[in-house]
PDB file of N, CA and C in Angstrom:
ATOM      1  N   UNK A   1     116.472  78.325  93.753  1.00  0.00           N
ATOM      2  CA  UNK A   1     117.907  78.315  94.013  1.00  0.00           C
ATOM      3  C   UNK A   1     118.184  79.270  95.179  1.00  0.00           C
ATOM      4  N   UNK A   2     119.243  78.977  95.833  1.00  0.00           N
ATOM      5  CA  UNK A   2     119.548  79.813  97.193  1.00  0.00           C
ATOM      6  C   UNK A   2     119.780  81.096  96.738  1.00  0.00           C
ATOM      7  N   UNK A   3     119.534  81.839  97.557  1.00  0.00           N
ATOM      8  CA  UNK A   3     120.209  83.292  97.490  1.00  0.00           C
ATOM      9  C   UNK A   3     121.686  83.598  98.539  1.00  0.00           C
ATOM     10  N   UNK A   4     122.642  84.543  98.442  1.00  0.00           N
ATOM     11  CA  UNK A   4     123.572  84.901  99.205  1.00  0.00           C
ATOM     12  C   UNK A   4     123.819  85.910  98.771  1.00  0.00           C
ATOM     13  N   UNK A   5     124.090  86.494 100.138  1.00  0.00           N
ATOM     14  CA  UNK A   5     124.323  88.122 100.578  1.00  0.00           C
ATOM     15  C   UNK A   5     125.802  88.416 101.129  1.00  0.00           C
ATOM     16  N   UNK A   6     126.767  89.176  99.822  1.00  0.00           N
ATOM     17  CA  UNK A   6     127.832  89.378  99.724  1.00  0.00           C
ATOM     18  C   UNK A   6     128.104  90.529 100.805  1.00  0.00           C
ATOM     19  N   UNK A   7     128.191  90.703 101.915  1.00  0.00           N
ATOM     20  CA  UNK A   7     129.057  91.695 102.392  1.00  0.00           C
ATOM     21  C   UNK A   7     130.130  92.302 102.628  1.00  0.00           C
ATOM     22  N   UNK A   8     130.215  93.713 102.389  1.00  0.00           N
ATOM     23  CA  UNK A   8     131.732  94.446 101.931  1.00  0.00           C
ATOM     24  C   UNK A   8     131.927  95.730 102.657  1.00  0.00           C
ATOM     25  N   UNK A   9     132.962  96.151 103.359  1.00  0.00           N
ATOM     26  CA  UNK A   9     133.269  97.162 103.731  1.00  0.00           C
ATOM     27  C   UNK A   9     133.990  97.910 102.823  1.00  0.00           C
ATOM     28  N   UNK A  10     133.821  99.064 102.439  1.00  0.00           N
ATOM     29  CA  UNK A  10     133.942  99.995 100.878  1.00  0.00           C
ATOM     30  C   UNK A  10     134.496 101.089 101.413  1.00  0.00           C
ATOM     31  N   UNK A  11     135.886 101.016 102.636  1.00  0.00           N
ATOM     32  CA  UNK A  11     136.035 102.363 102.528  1.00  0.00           C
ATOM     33  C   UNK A  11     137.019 103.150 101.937  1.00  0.00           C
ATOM     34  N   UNK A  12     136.547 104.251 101.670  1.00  0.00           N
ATOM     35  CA  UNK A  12     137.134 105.440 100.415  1.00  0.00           C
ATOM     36  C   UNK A  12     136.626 105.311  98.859  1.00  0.00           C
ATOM     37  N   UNK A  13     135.372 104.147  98.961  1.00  0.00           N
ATOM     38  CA  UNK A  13     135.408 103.784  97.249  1.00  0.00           C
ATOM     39  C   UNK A  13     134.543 105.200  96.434  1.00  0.00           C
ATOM     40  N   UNK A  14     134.879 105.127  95.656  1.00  0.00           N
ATOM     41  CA  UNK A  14     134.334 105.996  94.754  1.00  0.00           C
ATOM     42  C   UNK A  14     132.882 105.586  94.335  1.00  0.00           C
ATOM     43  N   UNK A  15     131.595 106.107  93.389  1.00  0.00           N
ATOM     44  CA  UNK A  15     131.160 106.085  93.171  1.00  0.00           C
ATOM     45  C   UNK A  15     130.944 104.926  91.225  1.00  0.00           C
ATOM     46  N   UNK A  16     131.890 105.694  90.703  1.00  0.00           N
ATOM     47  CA  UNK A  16     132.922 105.454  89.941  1.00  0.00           C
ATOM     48  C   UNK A  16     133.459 103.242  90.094  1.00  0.00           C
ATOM     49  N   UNK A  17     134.761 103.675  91.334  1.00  0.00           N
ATOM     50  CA  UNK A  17     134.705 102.148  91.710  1.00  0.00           C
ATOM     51  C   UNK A  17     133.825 101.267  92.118  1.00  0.00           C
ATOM     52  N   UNK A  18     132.731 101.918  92.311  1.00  0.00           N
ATOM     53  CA  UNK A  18     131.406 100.884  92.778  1.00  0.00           C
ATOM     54  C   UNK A  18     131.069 100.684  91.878  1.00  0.00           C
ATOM     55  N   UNK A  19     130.601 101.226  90.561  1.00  0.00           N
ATOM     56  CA  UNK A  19     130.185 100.599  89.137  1.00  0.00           C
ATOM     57  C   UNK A  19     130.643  99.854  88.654  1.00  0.00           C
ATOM     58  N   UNK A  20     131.967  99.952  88.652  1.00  0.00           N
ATOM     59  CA  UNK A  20     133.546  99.429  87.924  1.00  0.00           C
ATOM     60  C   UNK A  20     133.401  97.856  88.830  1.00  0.00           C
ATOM     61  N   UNK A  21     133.443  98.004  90.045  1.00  0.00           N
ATOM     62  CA  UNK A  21     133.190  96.279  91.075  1.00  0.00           C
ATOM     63  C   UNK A  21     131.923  95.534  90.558  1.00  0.00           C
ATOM     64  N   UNK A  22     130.868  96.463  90.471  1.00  0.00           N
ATOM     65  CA  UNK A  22     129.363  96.105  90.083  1.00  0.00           C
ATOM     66  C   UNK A  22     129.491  95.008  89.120  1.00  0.00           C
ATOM     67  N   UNK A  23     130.154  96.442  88.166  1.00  0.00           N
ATOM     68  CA  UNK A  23     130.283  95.521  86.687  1.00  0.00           C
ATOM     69  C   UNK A  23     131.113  94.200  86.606  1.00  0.00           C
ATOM     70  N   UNK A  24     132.050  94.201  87.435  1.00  0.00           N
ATOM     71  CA  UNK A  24     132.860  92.905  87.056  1.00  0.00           C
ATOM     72  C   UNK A  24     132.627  91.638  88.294  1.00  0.00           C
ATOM     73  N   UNK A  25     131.588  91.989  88.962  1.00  0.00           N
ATOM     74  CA  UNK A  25     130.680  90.661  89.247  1.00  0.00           C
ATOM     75  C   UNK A  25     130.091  90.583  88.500  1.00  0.00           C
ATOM     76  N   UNK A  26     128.844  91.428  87.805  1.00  0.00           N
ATOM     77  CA  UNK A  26     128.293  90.890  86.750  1.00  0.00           C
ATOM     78  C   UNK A  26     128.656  90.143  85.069  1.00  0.00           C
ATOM     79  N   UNK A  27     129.868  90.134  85.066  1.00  0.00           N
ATOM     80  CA  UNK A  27     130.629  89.830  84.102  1.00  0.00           C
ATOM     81  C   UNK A  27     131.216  88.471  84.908  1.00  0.00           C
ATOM     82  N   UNK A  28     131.735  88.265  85.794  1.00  0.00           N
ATOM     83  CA  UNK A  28     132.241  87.185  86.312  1.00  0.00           C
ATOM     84  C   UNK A  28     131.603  85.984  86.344  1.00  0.00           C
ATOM     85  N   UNK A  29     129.765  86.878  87.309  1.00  0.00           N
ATOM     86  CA  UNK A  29     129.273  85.299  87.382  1.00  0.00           C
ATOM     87  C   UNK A  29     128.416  85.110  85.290  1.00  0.00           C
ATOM     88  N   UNK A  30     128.227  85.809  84.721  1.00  0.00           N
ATOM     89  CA  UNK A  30     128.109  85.342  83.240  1.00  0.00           C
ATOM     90  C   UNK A  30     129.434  84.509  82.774  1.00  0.00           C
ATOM     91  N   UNK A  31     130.631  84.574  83.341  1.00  0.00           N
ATOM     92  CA  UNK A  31     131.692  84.035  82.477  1.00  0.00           C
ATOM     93  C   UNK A  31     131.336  83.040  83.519  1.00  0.00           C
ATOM     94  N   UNK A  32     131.051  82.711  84.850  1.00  0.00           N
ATOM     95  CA  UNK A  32     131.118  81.090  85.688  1.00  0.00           C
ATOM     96  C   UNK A  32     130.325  80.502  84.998  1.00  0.00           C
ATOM     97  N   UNK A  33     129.116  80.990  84.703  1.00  0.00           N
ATOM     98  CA  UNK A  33     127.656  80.271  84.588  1.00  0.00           C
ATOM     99  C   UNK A  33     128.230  79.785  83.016  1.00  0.00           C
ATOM    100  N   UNK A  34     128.954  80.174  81.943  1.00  0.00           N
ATOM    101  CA  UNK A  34     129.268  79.567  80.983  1.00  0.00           C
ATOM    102  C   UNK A  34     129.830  78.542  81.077  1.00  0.00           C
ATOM    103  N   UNK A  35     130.576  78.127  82.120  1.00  0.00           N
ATOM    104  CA  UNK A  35     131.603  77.137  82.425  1.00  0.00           C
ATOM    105  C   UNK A  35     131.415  76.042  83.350  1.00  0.00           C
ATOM    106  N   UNK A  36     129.529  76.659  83.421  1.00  0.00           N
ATOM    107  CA  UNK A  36     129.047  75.065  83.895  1.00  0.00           C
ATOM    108  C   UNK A  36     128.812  75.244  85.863  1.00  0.00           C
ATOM    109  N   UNK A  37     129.169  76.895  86.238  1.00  0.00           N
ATOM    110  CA  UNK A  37     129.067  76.986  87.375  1.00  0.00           C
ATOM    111  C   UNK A  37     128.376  78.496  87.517  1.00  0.00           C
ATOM    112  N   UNK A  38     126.893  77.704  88.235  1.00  0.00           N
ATOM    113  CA  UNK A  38     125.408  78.383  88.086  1.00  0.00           C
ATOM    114  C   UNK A  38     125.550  79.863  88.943  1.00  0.00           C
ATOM    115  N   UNK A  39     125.508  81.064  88.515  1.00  0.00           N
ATOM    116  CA  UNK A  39     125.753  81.778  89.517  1.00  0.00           C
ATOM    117  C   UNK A  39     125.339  83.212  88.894  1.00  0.00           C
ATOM    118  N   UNK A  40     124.632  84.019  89.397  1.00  0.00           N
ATOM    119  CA  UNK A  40     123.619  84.857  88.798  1.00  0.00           C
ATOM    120  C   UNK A  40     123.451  86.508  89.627  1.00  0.00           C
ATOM    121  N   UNK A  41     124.025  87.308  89.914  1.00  0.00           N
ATOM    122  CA  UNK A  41     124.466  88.690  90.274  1.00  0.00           C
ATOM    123  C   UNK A  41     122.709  89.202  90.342  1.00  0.00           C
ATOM    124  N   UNK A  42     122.305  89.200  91.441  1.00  0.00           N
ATOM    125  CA  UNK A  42     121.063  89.859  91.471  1.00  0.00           C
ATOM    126  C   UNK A  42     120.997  91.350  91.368  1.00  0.00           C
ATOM    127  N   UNK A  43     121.760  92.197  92.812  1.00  0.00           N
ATOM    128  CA  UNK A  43     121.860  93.366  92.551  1.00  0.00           C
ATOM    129  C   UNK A  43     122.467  93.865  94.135  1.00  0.00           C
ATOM    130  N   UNK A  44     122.831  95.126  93.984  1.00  0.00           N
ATOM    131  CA  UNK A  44     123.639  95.476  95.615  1.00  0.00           C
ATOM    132  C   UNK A  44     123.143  96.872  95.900  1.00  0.00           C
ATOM    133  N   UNK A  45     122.928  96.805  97.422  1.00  0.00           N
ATOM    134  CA  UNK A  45     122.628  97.678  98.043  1.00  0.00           C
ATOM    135  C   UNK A  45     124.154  98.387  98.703  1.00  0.00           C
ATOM    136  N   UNK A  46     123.715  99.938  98.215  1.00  0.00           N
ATOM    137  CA  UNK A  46     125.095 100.700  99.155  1.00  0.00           C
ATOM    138  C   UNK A  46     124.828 101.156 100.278  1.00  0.00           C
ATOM    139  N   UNK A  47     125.334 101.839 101.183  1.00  0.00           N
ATOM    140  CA  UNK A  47     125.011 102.308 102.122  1.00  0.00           C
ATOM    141  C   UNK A  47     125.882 103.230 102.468  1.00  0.00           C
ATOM    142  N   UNK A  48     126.232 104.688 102.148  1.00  0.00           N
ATOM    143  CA  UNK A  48     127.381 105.475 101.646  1.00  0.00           C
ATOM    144  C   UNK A  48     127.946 106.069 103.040  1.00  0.00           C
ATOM    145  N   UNK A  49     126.420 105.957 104.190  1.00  0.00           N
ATOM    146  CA  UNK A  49     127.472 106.727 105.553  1.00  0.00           C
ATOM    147  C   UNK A  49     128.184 105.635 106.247  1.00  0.00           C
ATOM    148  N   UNK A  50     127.853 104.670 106.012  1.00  0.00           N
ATOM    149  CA  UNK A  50     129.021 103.489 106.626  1.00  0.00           C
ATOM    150  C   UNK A  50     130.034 103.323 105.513  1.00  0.00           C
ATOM    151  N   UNK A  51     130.003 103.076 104.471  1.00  0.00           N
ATOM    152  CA  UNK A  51     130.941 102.745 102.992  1.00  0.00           C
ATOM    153  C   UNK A  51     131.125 101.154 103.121  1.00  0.00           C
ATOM    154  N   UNK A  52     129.599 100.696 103.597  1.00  0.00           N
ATOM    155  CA  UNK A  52     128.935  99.602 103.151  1.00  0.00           C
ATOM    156  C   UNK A  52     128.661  98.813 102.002  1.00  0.00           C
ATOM    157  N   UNK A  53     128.635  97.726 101.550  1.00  0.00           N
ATOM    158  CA  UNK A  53     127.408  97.531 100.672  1.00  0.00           C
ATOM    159  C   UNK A  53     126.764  95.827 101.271  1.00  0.00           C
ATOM    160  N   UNK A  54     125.941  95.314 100.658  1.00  0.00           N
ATOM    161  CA  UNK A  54     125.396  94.308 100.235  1.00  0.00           C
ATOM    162  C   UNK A  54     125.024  93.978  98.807  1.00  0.00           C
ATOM    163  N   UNK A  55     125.431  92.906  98.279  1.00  0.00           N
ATOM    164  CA  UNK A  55     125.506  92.190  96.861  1.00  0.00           C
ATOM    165  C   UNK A  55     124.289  91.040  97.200  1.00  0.00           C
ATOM    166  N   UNK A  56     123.447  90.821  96.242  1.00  0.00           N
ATOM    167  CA  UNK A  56     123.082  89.573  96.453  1.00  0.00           C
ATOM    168  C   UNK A  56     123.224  88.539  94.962  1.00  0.00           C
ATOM    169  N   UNK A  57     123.675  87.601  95.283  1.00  0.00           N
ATOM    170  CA  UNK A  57     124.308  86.389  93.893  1.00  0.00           C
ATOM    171  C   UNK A  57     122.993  85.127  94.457  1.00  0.00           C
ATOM    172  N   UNK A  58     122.398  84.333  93.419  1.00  0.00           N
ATOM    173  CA  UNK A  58     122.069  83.299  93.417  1.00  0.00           C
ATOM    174  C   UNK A  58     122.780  82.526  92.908  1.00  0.00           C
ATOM    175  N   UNK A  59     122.627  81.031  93.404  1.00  0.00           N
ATOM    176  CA  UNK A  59     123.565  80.283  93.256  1.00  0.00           C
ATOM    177  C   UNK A  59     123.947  78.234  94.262  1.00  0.00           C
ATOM    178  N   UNK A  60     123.429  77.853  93.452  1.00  0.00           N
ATOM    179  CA  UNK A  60     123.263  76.486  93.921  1.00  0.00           C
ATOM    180  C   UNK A  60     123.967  76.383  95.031  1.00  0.00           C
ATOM    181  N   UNK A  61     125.440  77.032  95.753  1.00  0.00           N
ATOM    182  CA  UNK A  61     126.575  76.874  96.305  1.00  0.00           C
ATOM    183  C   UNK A  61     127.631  78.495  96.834  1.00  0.00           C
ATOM    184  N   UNK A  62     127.601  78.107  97.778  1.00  0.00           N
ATOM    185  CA  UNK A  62     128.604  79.599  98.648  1.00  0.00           C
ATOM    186  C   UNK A  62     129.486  79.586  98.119  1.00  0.00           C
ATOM    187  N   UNK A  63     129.912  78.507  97.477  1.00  0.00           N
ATOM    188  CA  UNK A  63     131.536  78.120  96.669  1.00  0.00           C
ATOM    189  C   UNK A  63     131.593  78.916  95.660  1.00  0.00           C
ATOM    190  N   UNK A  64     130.870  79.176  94.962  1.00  0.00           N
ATOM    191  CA  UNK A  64     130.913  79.652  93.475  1.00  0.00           C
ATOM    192  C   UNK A  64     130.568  80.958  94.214  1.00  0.00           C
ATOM    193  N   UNK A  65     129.712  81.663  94.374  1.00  0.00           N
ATOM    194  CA  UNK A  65     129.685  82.720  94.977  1.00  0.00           C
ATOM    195  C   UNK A  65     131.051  83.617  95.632  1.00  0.00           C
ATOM    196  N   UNK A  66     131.701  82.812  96.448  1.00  0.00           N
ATOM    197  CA  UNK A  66     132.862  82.907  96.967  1.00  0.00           C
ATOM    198  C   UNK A  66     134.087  83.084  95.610  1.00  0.00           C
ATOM    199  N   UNK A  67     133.972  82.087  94.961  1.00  0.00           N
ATOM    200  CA  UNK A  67     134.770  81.980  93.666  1.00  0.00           C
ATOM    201  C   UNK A  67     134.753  82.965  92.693  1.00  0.00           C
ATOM    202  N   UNK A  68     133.563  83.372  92.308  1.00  0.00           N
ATOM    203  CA  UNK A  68     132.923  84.600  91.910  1.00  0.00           C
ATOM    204  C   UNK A  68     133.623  86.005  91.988  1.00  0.00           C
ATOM    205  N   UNK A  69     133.464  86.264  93.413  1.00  0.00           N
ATOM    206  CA  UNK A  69     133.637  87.556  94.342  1.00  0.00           C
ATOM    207  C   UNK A  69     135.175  87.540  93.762  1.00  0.00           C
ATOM    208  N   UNK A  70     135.579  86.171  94.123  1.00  0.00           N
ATOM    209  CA  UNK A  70     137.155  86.241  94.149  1.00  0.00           C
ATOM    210  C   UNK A  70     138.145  86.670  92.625  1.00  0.00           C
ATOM    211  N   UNK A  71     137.172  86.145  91.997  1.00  0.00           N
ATOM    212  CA  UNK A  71     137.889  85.945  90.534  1.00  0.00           C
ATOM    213  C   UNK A  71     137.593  87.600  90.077  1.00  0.00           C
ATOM    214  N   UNK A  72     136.570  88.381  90.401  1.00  0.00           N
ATOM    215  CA  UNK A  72     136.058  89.675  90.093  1.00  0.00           C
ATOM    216  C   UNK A  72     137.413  90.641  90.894  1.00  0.00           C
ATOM    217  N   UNK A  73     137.869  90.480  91.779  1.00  0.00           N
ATOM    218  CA  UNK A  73     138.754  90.514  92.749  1.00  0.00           C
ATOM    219  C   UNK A  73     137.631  92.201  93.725  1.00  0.00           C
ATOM    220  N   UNK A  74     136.902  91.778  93.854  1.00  0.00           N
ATOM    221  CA  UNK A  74     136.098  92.706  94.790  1.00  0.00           C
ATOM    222  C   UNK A  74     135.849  92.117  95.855  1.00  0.00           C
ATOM    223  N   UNK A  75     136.456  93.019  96.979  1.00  0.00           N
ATOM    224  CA  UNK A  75     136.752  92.396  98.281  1.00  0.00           C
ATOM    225  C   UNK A  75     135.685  92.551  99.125  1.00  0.00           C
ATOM    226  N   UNK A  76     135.390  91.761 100.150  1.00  0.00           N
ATOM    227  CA  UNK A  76     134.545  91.057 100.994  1.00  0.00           C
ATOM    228  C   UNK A  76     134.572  90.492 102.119  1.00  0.00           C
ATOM    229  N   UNK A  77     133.851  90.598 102.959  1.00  0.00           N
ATOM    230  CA  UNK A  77     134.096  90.543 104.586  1.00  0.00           C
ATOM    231  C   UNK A  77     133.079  88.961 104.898  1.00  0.00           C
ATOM    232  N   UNK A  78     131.817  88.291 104.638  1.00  0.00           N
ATOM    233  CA  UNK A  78     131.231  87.570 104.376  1.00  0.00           C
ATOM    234  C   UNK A  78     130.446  87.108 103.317  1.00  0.00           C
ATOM    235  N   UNK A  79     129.800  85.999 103.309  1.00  0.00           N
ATOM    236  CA  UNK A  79     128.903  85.697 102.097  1.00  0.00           C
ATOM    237  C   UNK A  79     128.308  84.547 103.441  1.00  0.00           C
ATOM    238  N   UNK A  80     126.691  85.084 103.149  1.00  0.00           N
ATOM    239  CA  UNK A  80     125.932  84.269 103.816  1.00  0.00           C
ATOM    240  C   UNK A  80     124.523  84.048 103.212  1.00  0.00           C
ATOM    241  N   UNK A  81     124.088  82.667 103.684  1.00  0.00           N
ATOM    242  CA  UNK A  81     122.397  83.055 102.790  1.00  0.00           C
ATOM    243  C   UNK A  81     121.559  83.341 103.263  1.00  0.00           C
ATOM    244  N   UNK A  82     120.629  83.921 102.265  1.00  0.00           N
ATOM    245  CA  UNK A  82     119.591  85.092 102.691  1.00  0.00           C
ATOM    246  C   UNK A  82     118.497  84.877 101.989  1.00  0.00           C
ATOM    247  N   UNK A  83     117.407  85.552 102.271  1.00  0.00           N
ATOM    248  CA  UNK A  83     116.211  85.389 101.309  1.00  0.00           C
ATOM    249  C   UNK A  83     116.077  86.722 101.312  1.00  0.00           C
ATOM    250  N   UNK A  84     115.280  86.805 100.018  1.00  0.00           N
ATOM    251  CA  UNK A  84     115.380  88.184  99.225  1.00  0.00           C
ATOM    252  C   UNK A  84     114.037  88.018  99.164  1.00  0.00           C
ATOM    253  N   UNK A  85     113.120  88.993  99.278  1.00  0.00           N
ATOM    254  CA  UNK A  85     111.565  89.002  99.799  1.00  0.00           C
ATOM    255  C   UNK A  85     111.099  90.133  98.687  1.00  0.00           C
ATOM    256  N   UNK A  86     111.796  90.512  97.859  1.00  0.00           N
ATOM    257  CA  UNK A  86     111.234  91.768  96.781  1.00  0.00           C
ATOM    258  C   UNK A  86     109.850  91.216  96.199  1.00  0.00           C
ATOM    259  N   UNK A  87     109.175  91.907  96.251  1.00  0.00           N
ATOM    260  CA  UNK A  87     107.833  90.898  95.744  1.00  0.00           C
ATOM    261  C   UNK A  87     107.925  90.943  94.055  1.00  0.00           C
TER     262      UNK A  87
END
């Protein structure tokens, strides 16, 4: 299944609000994937001197991904796909 790489500009977030966003993608795409729309929260990279991050979601479709992000209401600058090479 594809991978996609959520990018977000995070500035002023807390440490705190980054868990709190974390968590409610990971809760989001479990409530899509119940409802018949495949979508699976891999994990996100921060990057604290820019107030960066990267998310990565698998997911048959950018749509749901997109839908995802949206319904979590954690905001986002792109979603593009990527391959994730972690061995």
């Amino acid at each position: 299944m594809p991978v996609y790489m959520v990018e977000r500009d995070l500035k002023g977030i807390t440490m705190e609000q980054l868990g709190a966003a974390q968590k409610a993608c990971i809760d989001t795409s479990a409530e899509l994937t119940k409802r018949g729309k495949q979508v699976r929260y891999i994990r996100t990279t921060f990057i604290p001197g820019e107030e960066r991050s990267m998310c990565l979601f698998e997911s048959s479709d950018p749509d749901i991904v997109r839908e995802c992000n949206e319904e979590a209401q954690v905001p986002f600058v792109r979603i593009v796909e990527a391959l994730d090479l972690t061995p």
